[in-house]
N, C-alpha and C. Protein backbone atom coordinates (compact mmCIF):
# COMPACT_ATOMS: atom_id res chain seq x y z
N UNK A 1 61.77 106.52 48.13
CA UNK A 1 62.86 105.77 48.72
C UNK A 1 63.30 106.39 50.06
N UNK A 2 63.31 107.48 50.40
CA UNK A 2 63.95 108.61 51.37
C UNK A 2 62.83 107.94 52.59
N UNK A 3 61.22 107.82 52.13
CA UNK A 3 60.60 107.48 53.24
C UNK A 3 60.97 105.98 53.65
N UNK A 4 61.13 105.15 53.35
CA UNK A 4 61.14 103.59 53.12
C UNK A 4 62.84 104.19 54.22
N UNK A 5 63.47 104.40 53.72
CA UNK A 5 64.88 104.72 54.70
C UNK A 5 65.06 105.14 55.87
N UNK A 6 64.13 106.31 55.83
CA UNK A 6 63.10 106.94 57.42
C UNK A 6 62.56 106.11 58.27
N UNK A 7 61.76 105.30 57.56
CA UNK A 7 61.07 104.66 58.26
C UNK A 7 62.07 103.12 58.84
N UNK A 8 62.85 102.91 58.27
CA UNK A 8 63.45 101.69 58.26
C UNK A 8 64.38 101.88 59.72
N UNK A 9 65.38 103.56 59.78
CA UNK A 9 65.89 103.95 60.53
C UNK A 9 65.17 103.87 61.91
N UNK A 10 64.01 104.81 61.40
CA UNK A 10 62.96 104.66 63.21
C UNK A 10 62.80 103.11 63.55
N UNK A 11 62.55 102.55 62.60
CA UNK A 11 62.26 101.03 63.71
C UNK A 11 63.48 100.52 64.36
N UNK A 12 64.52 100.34 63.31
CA UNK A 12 66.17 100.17 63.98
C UNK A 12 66.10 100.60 65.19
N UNK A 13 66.17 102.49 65.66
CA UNK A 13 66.06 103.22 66.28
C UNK A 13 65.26 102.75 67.73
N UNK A 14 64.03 102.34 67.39
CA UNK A 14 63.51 101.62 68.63
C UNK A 14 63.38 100.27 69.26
N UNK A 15 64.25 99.35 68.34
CA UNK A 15 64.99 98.11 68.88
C UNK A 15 65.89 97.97 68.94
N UNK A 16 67.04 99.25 68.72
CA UNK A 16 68.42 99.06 69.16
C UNK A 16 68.51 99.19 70.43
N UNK A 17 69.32 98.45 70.88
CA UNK A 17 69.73 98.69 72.45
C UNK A 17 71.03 99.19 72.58
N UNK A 18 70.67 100.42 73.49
CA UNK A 18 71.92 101.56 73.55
C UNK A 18 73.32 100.65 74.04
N UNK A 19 74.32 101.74 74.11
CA UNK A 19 75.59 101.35 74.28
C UNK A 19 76.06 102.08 75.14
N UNK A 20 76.43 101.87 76.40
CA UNK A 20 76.81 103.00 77.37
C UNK A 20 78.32 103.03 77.70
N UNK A 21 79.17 103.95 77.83
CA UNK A 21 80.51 103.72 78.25
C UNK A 21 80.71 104.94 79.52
N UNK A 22 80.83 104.17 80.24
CA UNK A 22 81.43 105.21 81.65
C UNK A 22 82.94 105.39 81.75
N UNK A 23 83.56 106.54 81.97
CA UNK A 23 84.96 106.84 81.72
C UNK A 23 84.84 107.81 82.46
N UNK A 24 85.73 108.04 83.37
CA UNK A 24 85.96 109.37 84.36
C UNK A 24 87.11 108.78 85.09
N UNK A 25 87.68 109.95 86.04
CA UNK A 25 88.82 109.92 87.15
C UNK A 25 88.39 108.97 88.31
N UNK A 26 89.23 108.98 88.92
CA UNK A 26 88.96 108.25 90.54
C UNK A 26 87.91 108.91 91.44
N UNK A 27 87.27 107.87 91.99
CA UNK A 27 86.59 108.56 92.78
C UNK A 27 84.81 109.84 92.39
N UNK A 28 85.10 109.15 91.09
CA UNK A 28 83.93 110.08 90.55
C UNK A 28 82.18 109.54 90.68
N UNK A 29 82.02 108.44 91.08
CA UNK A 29 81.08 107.51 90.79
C UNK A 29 80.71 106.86 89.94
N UNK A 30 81.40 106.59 88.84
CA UNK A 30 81.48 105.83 87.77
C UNK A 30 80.91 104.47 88.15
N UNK A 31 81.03 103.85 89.12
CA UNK A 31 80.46 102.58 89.03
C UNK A 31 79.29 102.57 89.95
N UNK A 32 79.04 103.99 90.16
CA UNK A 32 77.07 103.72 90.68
C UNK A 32 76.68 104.00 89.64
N UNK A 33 77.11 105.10 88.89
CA UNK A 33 76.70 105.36 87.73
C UNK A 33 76.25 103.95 86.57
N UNK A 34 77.02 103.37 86.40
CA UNK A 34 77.56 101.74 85.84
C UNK A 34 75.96 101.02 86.03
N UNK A 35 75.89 101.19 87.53
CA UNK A 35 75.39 99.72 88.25
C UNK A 35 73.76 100.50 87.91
N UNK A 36 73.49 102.39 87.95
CA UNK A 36 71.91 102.80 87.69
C UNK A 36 71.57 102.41 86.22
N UNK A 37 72.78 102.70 85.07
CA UNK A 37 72.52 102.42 83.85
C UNK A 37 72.17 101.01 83.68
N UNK A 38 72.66 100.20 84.02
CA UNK A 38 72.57 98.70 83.93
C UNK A 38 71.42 98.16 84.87
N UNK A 39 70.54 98.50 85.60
CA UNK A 39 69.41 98.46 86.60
C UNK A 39 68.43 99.07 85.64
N UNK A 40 68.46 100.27 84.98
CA UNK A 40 67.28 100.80 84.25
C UNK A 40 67.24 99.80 83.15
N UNK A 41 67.97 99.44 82.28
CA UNK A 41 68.07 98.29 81.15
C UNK A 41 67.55 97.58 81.50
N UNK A 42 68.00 97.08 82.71
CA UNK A 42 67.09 95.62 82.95
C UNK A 42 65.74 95.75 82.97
N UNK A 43 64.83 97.19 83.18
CA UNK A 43 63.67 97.36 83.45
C UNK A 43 63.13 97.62 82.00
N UNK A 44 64.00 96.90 80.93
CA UNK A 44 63.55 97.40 79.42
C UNK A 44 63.65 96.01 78.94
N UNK A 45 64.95 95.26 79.30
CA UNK A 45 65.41 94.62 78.06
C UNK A 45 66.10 93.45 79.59
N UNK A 46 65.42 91.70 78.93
CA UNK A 46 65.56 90.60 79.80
C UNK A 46 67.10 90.54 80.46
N UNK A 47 68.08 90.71 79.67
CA UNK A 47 69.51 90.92 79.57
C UNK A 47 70.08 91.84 79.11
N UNK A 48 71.28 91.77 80.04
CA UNK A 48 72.28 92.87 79.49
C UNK A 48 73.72 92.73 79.93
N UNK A 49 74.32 92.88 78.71
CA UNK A 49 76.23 92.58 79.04
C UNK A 49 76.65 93.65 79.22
N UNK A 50 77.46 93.46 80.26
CA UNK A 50 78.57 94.33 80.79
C UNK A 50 79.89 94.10 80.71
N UNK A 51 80.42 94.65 79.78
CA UNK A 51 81.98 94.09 79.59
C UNK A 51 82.61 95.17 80.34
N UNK A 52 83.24 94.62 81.36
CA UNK A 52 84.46 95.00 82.52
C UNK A 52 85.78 95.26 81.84
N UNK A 53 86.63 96.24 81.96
CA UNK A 53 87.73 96.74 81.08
C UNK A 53 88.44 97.23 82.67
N UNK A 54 88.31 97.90 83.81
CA UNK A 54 88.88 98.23 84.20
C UNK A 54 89.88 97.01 84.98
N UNK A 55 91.34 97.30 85.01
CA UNK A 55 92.37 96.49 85.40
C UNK A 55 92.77 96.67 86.68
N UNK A 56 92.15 96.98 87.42
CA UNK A 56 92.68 97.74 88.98
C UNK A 56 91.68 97.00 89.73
N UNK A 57 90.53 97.03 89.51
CA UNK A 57 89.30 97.11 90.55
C UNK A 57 88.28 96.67 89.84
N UNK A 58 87.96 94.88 89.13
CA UNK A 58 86.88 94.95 88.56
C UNK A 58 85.84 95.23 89.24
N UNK A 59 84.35 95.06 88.75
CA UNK A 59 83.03 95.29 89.70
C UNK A 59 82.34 93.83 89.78
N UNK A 60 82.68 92.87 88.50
CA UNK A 60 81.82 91.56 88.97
C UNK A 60 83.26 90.55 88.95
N UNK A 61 84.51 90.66 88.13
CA UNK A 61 85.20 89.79 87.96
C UNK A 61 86.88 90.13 88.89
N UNK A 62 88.01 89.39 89.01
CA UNK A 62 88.80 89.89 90.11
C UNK A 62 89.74 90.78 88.87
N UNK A 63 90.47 91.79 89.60
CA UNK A 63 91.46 92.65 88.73
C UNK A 63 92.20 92.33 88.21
N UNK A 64 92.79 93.30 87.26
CA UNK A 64 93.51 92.49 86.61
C UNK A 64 93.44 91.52 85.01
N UNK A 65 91.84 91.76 84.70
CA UNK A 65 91.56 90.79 83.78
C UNK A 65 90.27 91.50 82.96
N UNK A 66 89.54 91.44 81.63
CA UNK A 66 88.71 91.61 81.31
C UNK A 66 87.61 90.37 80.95
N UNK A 67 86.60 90.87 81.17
CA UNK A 67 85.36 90.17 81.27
C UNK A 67 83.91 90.28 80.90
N UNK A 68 83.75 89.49 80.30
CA UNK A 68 82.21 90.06 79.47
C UNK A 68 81.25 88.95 80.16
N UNK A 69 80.16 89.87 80.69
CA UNK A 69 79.34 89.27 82.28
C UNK A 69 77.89 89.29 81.29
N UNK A 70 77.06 88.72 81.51
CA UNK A 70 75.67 88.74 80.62
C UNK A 70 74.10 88.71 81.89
N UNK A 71 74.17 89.97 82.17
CA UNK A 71 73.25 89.86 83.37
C UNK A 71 71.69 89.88 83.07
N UNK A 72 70.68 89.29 84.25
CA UNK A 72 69.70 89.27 83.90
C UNK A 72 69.06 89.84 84.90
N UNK A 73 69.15 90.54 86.35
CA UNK A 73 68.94 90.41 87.40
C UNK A 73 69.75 91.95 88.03
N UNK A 74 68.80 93.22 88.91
CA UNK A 74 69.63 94.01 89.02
C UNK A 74 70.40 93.96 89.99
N UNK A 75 71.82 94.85 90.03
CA UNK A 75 72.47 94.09 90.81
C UNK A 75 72.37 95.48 92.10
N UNK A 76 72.59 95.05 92.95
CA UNK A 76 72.68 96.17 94.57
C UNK A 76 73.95 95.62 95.11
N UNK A 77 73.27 96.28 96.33
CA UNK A 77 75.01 95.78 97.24
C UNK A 77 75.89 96.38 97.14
N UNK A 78 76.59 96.18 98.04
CA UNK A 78 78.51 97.16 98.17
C UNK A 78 78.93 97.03 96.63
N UNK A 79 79.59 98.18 96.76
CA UNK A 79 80.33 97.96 95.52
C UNK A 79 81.75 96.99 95.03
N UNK A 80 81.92 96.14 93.83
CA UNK A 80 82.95 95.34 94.11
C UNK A 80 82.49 93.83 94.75
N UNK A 81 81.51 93.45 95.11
CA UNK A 81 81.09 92.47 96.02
C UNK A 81 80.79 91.25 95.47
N UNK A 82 80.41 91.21 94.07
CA UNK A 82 79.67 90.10 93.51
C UNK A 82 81.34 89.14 93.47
């Protein structure tokens, strides 16, 4: 049974798609950081959501509001721009 559980875990393991959370101070790069994590995904996996939490300064949606974005496509450009 222990192997059947092992084994069940590793496959989980290599079709889960990670979960990333960026959290830091001002000014730290948190949202290049954001925009490399979400660029390498795309080079794995067709889509990927980005749910926006910050209330000051979103990156795809206007401030002030939260937003769950479902991207397919990496994104460049100034930051803040879309």
């Amino acid at each position: 049974m222990d192997t059947l559980n092992a084994e069940s875990e590793a496959e989980e393991s290599e079709t889960a798609a990670p979960v990333v959370l960026v959290k830091g101070p001002k000014r730290v790069g948190k949202s290049t950081l954001a925009r490399a994590a979400l660029n390498n995904l795309l080079t794995k996996y067709e889509q990927v959501a980005w749910l926006e939490c910050d209330l000051g300064q979103g990156e795809f949606g206007c401030g002030g509001t939260v937003g769950l974005w479902v991207l397919g496509t990496p994104v460049f450009g100034e930051l803040h721009s879309v």
